[in-house]
C-alpha atoms as a PDB file:
ATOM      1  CA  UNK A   1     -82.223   3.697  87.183  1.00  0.00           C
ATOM      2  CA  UNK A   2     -79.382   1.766  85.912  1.00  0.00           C
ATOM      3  CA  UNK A   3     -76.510   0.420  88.611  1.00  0.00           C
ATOM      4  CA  UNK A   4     -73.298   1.702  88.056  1.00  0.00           C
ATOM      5  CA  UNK A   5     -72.287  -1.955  87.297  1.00  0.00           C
ATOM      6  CA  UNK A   6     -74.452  -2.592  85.114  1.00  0.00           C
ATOM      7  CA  UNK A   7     -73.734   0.341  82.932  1.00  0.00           C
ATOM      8  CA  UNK A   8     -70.725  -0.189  83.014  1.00  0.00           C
ATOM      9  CA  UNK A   9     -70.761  -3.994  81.186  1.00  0.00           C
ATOM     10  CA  UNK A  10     -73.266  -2.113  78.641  1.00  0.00           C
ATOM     11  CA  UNK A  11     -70.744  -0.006  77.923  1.00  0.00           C
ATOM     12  CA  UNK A  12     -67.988  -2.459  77.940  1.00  0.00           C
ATOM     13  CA  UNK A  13     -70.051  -4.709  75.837  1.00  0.00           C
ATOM     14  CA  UNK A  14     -69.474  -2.219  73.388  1.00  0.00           C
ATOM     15  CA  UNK A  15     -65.285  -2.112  73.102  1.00  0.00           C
ATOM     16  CA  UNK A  16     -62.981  -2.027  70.020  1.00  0.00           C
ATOM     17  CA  UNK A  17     -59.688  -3.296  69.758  1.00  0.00           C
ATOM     18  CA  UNK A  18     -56.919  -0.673  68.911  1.00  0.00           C
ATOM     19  CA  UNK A  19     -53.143  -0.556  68.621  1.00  0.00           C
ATOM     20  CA  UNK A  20     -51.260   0.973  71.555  1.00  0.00           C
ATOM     21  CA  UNK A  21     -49.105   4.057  70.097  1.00  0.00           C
ATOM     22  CA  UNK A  22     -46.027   4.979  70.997  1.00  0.00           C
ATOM     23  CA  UNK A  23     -46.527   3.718  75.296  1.00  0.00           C
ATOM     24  CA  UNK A  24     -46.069   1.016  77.127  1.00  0.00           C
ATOM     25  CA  UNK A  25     -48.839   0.194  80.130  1.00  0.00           C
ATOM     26  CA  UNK A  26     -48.055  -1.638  82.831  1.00  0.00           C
ATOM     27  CA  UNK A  27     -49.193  -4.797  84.180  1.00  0.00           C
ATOM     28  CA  UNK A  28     -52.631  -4.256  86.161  1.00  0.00           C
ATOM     29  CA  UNK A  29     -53.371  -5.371  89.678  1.00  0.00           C
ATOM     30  CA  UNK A  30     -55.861  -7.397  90.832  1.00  0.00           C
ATOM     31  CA  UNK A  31     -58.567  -4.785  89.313  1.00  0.00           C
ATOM     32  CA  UNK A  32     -59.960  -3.867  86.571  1.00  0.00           C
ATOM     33  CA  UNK A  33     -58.396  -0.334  85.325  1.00  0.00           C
ATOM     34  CA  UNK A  34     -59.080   2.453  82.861  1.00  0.00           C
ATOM     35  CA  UNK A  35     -56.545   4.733  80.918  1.00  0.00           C
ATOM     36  CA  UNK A  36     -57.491   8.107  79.417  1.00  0.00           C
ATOM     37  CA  UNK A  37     -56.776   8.564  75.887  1.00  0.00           C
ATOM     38  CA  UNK A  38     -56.412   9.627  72.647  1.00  0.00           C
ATOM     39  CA  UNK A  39     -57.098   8.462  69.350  1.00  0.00           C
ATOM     40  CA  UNK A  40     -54.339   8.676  67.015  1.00  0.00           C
ATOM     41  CA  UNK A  41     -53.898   8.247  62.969  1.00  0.00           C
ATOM     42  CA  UNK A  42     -52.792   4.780  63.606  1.00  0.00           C
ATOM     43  CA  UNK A  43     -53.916   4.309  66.942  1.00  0.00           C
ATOM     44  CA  UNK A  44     -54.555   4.669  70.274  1.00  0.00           C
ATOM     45  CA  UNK A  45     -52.647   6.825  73.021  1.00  0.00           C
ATOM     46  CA  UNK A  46     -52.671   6.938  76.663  1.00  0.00           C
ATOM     47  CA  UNK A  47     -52.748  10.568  77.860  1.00  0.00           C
ATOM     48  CA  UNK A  48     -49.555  11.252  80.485  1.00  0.00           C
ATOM     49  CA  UNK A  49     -50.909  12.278  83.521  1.00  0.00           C
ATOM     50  CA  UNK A  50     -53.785   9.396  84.696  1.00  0.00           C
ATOM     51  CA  UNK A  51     -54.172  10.729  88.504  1.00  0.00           C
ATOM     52  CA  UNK A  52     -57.881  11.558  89.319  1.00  0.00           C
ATOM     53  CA  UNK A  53     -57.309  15.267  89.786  1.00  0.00           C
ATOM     54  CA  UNK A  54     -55.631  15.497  86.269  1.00  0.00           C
ATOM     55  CA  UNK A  55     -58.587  17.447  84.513  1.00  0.00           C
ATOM     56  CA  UNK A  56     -56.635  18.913  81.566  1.00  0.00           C
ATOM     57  CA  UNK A  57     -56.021  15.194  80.545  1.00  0.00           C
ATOM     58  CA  UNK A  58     -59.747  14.508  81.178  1.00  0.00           C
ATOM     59  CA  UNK A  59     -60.834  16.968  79.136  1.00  0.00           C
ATOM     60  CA  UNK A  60     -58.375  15.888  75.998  1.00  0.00           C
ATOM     61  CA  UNK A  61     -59.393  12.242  76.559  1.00  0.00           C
ATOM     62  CA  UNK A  62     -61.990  11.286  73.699  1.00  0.00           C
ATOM     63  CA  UNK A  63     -61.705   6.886  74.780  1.00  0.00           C
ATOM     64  CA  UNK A  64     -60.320   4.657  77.461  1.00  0.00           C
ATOM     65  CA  UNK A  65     -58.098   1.968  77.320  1.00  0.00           C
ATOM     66  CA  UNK A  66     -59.363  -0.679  79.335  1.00  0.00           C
ATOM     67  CA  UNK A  67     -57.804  -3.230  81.269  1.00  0.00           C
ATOM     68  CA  UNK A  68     -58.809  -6.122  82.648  1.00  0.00           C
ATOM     69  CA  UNK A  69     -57.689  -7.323  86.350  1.00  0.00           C
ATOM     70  CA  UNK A  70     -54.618  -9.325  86.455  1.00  0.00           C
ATOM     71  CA  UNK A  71     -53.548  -8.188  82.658  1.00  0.00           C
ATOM     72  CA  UNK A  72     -49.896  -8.446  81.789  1.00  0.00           C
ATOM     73  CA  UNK A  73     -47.805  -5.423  80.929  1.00  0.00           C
ATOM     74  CA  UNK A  74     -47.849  -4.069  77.059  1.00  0.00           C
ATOM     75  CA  UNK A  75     -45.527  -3.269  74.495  1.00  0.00           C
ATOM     76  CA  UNK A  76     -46.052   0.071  72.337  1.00  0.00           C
ATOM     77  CA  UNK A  77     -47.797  -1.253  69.223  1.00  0.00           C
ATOM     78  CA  UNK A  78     -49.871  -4.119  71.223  1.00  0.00           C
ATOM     79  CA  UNK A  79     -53.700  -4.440  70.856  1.00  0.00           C
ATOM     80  CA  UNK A  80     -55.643  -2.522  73.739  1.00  0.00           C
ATOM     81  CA  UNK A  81     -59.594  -2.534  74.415  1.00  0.00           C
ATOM     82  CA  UNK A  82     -61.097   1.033  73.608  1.00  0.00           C
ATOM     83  CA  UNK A  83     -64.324   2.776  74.611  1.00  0.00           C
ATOM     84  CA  UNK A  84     -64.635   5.190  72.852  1.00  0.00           C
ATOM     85  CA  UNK A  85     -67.023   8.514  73.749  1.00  0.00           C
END
């Protein structure tokens, strides 16, 4: 069986580069967070509600936007890291 870490870098190992649509993300702590999302016409968008218990927004999420620990706030229209499902 495969550690959840290690699945994860498989996974991660795997991530596209896509424009942020339309939303700004904030700058990320000191750990490495996901975003649900969307993929758009012309790129990528965060779905609204991110808290845990937000299971419409789960199930309409079809990537996440990935970000790194320490990463600086984004602009709309700034490349993001995608993994897609």
């Amino acid at each position: 069986m495969i550690a959840f870490d290690e699945a994860c870098r498989r996974v991660a190992a795997n991530a596209t580069a896509f424009r942020a649509e339309r939303v700004a993300l904030d700058a990320c702590g000191d750990r490495e967070c996901f975003h649900r999302g969307r993929s758009m016409v012309d790129g990528v968008r965060p779905l609204g509600n991110q808290d845990s218990s937000a299971q419409k927004d789960l199930a309409m999420a079809d990537l996440l936007i990935r970000r790194r620990a320490t990463a600086r706030a984004l602009a709309p229209g700034e490349l993001v890291e995608v993994l897609a499902f």
